[in-house]
Every structure is written in structure tokens, then in C-alpha cells.
Protein backbone atom coordinates (compact mmCIF):
# COMPACT_ATOMS: atom_id res chain seq x y z
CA UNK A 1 -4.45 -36.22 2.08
CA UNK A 2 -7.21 -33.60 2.62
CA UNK A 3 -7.93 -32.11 5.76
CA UNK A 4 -10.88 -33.06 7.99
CA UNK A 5 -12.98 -29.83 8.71
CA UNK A 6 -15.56 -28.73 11.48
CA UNK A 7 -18.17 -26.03 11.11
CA UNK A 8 -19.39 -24.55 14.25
CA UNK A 9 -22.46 -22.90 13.44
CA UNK A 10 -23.25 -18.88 15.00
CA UNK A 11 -25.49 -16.27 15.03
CA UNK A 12 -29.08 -15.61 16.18
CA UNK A 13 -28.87 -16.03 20.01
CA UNK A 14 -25.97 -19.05 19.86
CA UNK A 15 -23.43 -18.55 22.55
CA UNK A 16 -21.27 -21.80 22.45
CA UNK A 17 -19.42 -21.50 19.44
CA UNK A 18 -16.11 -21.03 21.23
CA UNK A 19 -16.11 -23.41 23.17
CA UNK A 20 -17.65 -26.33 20.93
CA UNK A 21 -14.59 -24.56 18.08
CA UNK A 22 -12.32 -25.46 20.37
CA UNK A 23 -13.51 -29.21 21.23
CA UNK A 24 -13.06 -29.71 17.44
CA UNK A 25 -9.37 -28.61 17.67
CA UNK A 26 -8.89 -30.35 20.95
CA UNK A 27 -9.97 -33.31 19.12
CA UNK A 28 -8.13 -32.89 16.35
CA UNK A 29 -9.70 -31.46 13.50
CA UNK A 30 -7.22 -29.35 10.85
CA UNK A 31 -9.77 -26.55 10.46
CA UNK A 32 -12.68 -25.27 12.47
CA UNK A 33 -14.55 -22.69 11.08
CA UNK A 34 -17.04 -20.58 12.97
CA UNK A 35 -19.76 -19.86 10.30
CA UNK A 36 -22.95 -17.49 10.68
CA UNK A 37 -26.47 -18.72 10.11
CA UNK A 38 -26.81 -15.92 7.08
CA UNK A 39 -23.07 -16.89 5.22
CA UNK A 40 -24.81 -20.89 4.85
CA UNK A 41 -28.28 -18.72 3.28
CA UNK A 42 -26.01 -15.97 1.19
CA UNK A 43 -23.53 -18.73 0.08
CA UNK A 44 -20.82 -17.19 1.49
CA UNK A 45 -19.46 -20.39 3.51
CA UNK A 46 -20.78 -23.72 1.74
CA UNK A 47 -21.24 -27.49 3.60
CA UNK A 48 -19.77 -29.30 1.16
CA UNK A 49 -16.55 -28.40 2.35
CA UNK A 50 -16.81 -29.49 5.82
CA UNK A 51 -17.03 -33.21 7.46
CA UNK A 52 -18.58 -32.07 10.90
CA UNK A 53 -21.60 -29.48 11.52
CA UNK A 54 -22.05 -28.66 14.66
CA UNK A 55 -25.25 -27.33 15.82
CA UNK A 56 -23.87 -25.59 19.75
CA UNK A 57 -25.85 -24.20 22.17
CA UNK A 58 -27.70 -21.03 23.35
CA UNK A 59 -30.57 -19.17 22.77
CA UNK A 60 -31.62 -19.17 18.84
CA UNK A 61 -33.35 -15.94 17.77
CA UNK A 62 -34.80 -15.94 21.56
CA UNK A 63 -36.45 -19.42 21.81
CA UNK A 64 -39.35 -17.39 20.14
CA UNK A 65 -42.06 -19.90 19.46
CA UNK A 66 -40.50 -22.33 21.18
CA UNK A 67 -36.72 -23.42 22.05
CA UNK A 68 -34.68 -23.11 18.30
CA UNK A 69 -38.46 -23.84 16.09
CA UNK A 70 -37.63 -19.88 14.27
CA UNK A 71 -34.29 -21.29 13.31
CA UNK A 72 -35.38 -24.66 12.39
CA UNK A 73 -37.64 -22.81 9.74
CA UNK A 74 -35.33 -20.84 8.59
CA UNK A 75 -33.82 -23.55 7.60
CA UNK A 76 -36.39 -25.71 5.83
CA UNK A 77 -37.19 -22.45 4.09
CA UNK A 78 -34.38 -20.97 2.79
CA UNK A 79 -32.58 -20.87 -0.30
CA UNK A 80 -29.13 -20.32 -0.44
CA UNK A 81 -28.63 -16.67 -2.67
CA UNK A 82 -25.64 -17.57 -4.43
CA UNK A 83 -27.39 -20.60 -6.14
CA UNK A 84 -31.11 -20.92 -5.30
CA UNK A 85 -30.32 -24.30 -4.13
CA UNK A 86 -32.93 -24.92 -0.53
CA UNK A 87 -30.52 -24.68 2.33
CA UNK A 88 -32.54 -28.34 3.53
CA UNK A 89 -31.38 -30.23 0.38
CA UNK A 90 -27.78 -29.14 1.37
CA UNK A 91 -28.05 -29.99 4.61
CA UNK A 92 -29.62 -33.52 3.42
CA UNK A 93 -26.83 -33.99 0.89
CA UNK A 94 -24.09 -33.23 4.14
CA UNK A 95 -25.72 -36.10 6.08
CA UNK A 96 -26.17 -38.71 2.91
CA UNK A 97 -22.95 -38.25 2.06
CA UNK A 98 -21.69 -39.84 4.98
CA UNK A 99 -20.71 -37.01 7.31
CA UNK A 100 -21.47 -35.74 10.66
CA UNK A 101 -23.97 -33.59 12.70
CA UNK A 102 -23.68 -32.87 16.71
CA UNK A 103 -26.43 -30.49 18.36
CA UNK A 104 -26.25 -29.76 21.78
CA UNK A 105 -28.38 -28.75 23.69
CA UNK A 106 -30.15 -25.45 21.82
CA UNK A 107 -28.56 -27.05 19.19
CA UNK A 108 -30.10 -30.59 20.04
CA UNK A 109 -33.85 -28.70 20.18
CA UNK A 110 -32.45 -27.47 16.47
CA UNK A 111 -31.84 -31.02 15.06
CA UNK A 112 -35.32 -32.44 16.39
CA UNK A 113 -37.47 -29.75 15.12
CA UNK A 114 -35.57 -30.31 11.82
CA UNK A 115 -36.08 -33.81 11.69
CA UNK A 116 -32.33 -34.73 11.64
CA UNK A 117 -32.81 -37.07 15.21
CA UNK A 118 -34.78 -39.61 15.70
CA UNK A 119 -35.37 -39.67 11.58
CA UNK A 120 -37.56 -42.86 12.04
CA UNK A 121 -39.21 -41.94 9.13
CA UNK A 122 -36.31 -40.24 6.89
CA UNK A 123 -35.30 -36.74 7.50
CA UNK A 124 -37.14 -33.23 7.88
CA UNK A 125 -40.15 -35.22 9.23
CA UNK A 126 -40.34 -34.15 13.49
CA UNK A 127 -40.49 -36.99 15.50
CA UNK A 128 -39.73 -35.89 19.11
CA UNK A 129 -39.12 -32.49 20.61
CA UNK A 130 -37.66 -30.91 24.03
CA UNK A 131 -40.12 -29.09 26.25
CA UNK A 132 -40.15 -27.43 29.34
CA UNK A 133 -38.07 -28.63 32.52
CA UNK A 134 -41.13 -30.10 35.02
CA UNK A 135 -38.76 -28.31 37.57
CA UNK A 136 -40.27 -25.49 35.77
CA UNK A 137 -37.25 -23.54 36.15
CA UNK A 138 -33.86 -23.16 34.55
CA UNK A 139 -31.71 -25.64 35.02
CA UNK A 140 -27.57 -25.54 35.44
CA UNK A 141 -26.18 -28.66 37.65
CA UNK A 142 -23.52 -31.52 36.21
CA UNK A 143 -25.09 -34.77 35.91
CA UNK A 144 -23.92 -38.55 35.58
CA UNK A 145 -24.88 -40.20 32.23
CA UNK A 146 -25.31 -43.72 31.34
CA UNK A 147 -23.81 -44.73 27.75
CA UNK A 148 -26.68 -46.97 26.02
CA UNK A 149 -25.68 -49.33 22.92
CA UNK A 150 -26.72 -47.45 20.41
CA UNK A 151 -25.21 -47.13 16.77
CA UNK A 152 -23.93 -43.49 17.68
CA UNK A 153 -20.19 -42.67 16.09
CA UNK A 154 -20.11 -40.01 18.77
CA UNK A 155 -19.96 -42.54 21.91
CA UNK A 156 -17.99 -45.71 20.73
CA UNK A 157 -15.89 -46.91 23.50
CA UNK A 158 -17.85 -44.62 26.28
CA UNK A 159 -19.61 -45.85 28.85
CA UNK A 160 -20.04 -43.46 32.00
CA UNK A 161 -20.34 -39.45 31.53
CA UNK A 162 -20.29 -36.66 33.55
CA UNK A 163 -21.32 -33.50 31.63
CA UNK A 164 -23.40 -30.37 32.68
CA UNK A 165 -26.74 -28.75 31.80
CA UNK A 166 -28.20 -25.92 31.09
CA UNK A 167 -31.34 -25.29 30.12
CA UNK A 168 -35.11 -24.53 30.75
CA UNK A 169 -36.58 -26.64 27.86
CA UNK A 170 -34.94 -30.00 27.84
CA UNK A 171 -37.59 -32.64 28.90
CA UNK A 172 -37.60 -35.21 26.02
CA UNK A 173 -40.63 -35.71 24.81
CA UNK A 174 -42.23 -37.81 22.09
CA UNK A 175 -45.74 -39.82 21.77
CA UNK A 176 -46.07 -43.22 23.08
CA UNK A 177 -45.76 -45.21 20.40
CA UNK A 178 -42.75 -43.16 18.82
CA UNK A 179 -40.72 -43.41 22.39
CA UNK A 180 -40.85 -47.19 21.64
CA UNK A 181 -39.77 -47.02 18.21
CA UNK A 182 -37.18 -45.50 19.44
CA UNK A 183 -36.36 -47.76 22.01
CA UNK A 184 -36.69 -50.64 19.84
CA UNK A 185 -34.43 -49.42 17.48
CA UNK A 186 -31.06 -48.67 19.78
CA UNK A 187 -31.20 -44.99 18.89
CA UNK A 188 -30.88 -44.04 22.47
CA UNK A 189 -27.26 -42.90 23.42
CA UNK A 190 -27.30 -41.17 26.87
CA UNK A 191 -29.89 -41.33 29.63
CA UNK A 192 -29.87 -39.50 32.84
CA UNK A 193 -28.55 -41.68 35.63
CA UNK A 194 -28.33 -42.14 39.21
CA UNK A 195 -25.23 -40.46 40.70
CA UNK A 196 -24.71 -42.92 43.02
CA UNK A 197 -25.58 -46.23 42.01
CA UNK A 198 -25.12 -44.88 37.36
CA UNK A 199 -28.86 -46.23 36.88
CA UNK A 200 -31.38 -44.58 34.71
CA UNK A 201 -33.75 -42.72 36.52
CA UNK A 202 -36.06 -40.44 36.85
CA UNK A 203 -35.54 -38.77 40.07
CA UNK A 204 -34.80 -34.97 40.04
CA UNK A 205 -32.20 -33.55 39.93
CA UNK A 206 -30.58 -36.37 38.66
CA UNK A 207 -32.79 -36.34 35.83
CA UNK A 208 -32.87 -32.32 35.70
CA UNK A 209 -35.74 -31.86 33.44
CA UNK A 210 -37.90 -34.71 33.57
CA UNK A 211 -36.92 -36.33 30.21
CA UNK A 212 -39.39 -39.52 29.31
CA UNK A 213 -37.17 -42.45 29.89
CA UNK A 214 -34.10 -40.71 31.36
CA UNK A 215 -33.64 -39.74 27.78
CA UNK A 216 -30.61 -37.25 27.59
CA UNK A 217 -29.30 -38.02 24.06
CA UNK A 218 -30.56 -39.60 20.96
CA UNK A 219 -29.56 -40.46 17.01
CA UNK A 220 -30.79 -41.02 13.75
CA UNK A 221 -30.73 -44.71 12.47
CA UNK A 222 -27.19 -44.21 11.08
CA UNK A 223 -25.34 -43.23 14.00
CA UNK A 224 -23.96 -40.17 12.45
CA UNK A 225 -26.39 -37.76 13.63
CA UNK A 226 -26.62 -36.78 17.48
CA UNK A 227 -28.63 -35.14 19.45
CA UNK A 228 -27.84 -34.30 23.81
CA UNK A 229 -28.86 -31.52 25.82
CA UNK A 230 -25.70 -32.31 28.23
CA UNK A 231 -22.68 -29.70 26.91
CA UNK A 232 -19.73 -32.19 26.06
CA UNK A 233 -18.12 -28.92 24.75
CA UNK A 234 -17.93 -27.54 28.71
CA UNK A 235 -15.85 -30.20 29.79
CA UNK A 236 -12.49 -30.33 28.11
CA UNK A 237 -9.87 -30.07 30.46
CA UNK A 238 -9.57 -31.36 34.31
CA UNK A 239 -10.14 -27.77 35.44
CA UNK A 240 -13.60 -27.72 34.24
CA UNK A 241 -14.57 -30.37 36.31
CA UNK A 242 -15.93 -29.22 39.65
CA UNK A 243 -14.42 -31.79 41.70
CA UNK A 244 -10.97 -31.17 39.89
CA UNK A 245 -8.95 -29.89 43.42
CA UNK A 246 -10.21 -33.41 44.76
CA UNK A 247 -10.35 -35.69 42.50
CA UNK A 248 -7.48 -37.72 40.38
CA UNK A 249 -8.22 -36.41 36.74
CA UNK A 250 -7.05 -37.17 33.09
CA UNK A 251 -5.73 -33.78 31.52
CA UNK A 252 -8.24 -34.06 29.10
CA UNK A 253 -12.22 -33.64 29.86
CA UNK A 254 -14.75 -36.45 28.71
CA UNK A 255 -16.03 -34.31 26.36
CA UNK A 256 -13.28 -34.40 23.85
CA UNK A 257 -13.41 -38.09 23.37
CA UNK A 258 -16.82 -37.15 22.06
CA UNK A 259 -15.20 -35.30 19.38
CA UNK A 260 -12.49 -37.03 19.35
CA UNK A 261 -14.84 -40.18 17.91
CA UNK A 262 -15.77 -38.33 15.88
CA UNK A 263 -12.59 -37.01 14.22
CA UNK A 264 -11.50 -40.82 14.24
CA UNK A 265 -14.76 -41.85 12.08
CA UNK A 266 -14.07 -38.95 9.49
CA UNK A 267 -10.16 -39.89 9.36
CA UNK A 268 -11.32 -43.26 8.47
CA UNK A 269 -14.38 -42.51 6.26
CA UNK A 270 -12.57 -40.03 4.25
CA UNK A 271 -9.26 -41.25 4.30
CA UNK A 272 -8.29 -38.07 5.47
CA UNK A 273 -5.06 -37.29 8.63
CA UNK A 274 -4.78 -34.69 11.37
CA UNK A 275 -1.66 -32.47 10.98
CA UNK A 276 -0.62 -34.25 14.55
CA UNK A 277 -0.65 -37.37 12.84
CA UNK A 278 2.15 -36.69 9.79
């Protein structure tokens, strides 16, 4: 049986590759490899032979012209050196082929402004985008999340989240008539919600940034393609939870059942086992 790998993309301003590595181990992935920008463009680390790509957050090449747009065209206008093949047409051959893609947060900005999420109209085509907080400020709180039904691998079986942000340009944002495609379609996953009463909303701070429709998280029409600006990734263990000395806990944080689903869908898919499970 072959092994189920995660690449962890780094470089250019990224700064959650650790800890999004070590959600994919937590989770149960055989090999997680953390893989520059410029090894995918010189050929020195190739997508075929990886199941998950995952997109993590930070601050690509400075959020010059925008939150992670200089590394979104890097990538729609690249060839890769070792075979002149456009770095897009591997990244659309990853996805097709029936494997995954998380971005989070910096890496969620990524994923819109490549057209991977919402994809109502195929990929490489931008939909929707991120844009600044209306707080107009940076913003770094926990917040509750409300699960939607959406076809999203990432959040079968979860209903009720509790992950943190970070960010100063995470208000979704899309035009009217897209938003409702959207909606109409399912492709919502995670909307801010009330921390009291777990209701969408659109009060600050509970919604942090402002997001149209409490958005927090979307995905492409097949469910294998996510995008959040909430960090999964920083919640792994009990001890990152800030209530952890007073609340009851599970050992493990929410955000490895994230990956966890994820791992799970790939076992199944590609008929591949964790080294846990032999």
C-alpha cells in the first residue's frame, strides 16, 4: 500500500509551515514534506507525488499588491524549469485527479486569487477575494464557528469550532450576485458565529473582520478544495486552547479532525494506510 503524503508549502513571507507540518502528522499522514515556492518552479519537489497541498499562512512576498495576489501570479505564470510544463496545469492536474488543497488564512487569500475556491466557473477564474478587516486593524482573537452543510471533505462530522485569527485582510468579499451563487450552491463551510447563542452573525468581534454573510470558510463545487481564514493548524492539543486550565478538554485540538478528514478521504480514495494503521 502506498503512503498518503502532505506538502506544506514555504517560502516568500509564509510562517505556518510548522505548525500546519505537524497537523498533517498529528492526523496521520506517512510523510509531510515542507516544500519551497522555487523547488515546485525549478522541479526540484513535484505534486504528483503528494495527496494533500497545503497552502498555510503568513505574509506572502509582503502582501505586496494585496494579501498573497504576487504569489498567486507567480503561480499562473510560471513554468516549472525541469520540464517547461506551467506550474497552473500541475496544480490543475493535483486537484482533477482527485486530491486535496487546504489554504488558510494567507493561504486561503492564495487559493481565491488563484481561482481554486469558489471555482463557480472552473478553476483559475477569481470569483471572491479577502479584503481589509472593517475593524481596520489587525486582528488576533479565537472565535466560535458554525459548521454549514456544505460538500467540504475537510468538515464531515463537525459541527461547532473554535479556532483563532489572525489577520488584517480577511473580510470575505464577493459581488452580489456571486455571494448567492455561492449560497445556493452549499459551498459555504464555516461562518462566524455568535459565542453565546453559535448563530451567524455579524457583530464584531465575533465576526472579526466583517466577512459578507459571516463567511469564514468556503469550497469549490467538489468539496476537495478549502478555503478559511481561521488557523485549524493553531489548535492541536488542549494546551493551545485558552481556556485549557478551566475547561474539560479532549487531548487532541479541533483542528486535527480537520486534517484528520482529510487523511480519512485520501486513505479511502487512494486505497492507501497510515503506518499507525498496519
Amino acid at each position: 500500500m502506498g503512503k498518503i503524503r502532505a506538502l506544506v508549502l514555504a517560502g516568500n513571507g509564509i510562517n505556518c509551515e510548522y505548525e500546519t507540518a505537524k497537523a498533517c502528522e498529528f492526523a496521520g499522514f506517512d510523510a509531510v514534506d515542507i516544500v519551497y515556492i522555487y523547488d515546485l518552479v525549478r522541479g526540484n519537489a513535484k505534486m504528483d507525488d503528494y495527496h494533500l497541498f497545503c497552502f498555510p499562512g503568513g505574509f506572502l512576498d509582503g502582501d505586496d499588491l494585496g494579501a498573497a495576489k504576487a504569489a498567486a501570479n507567480l503561480f499562473l505564470n510560471s513554468t516549472i524549469e525541469e520540464t517547461g510544463e506551467p506550474l497552473k496545469d500541475a496544480l490543475s492536474r493535483f486537484v482533477e485527479s482527485g486530491k486535496l488543497v487546504i489554504g488558510i488564512c494567507n493561504g486561503f487569500q492564495m487559493i481565491a486569487k488563484l481561482g481554486l475556491v469558489p471555482a463557480l466557473n472552473g478553476y483559475f477564474s477569481q470569483d471572491a477575494t479577502l479584503v481589509f478587516n472593517d475593524s481596520g486593524k489587525f486582528e488576533d482573537r479565537w472565535v466560535r464557528l458554525k459548521v454549514e452543510d456544505s460538500p467540504c471533505i475537510f468538515t464531515r462530522g463537525l459541527s461547532d469550532l473554535y479556532f483563532p485569527v489572525r489577520h488584517g485582510e480577511g473580510k470575505f468579499h464577493a459581488p452580489k450576485a456571486t455571494l448567492g451563487e455561492i449560497e445556493r450552491r452549499g459551498f459555504v463551510v464555516l461562518r462566524y458565529a455568535d459565542k453565546h447563542t453559535g448563530a451567524p452573525t455579524q457583530r464584531y468581534p465575533d465576526n472579526p473582520n466583517g466577512s459578507l454573510n459571516a463567511i469564514a470558510g468556503i469550497c469549490d463545487p467538489s468539496g476537495r478544495v478549502f478555503g478559511l481564514m481561521p488557523h485549524p493548524e493553531a489548535f492541536l492539543s488542549r494546551y493551545n486552547h485558552p481556556h485549557w486550565t478551566r475547561q474539560e478538554l479532549p487531548d487532541d485540538g479541533q483542528g486535527v479532525m480537520v486534517f484528520k478528514n482529510a487523511y480519512e478521504y485520501l486513505q479511502d480514495r487512494f486505497g492507501c494506510r497510515s503506518a499507525r494503521d498496519r
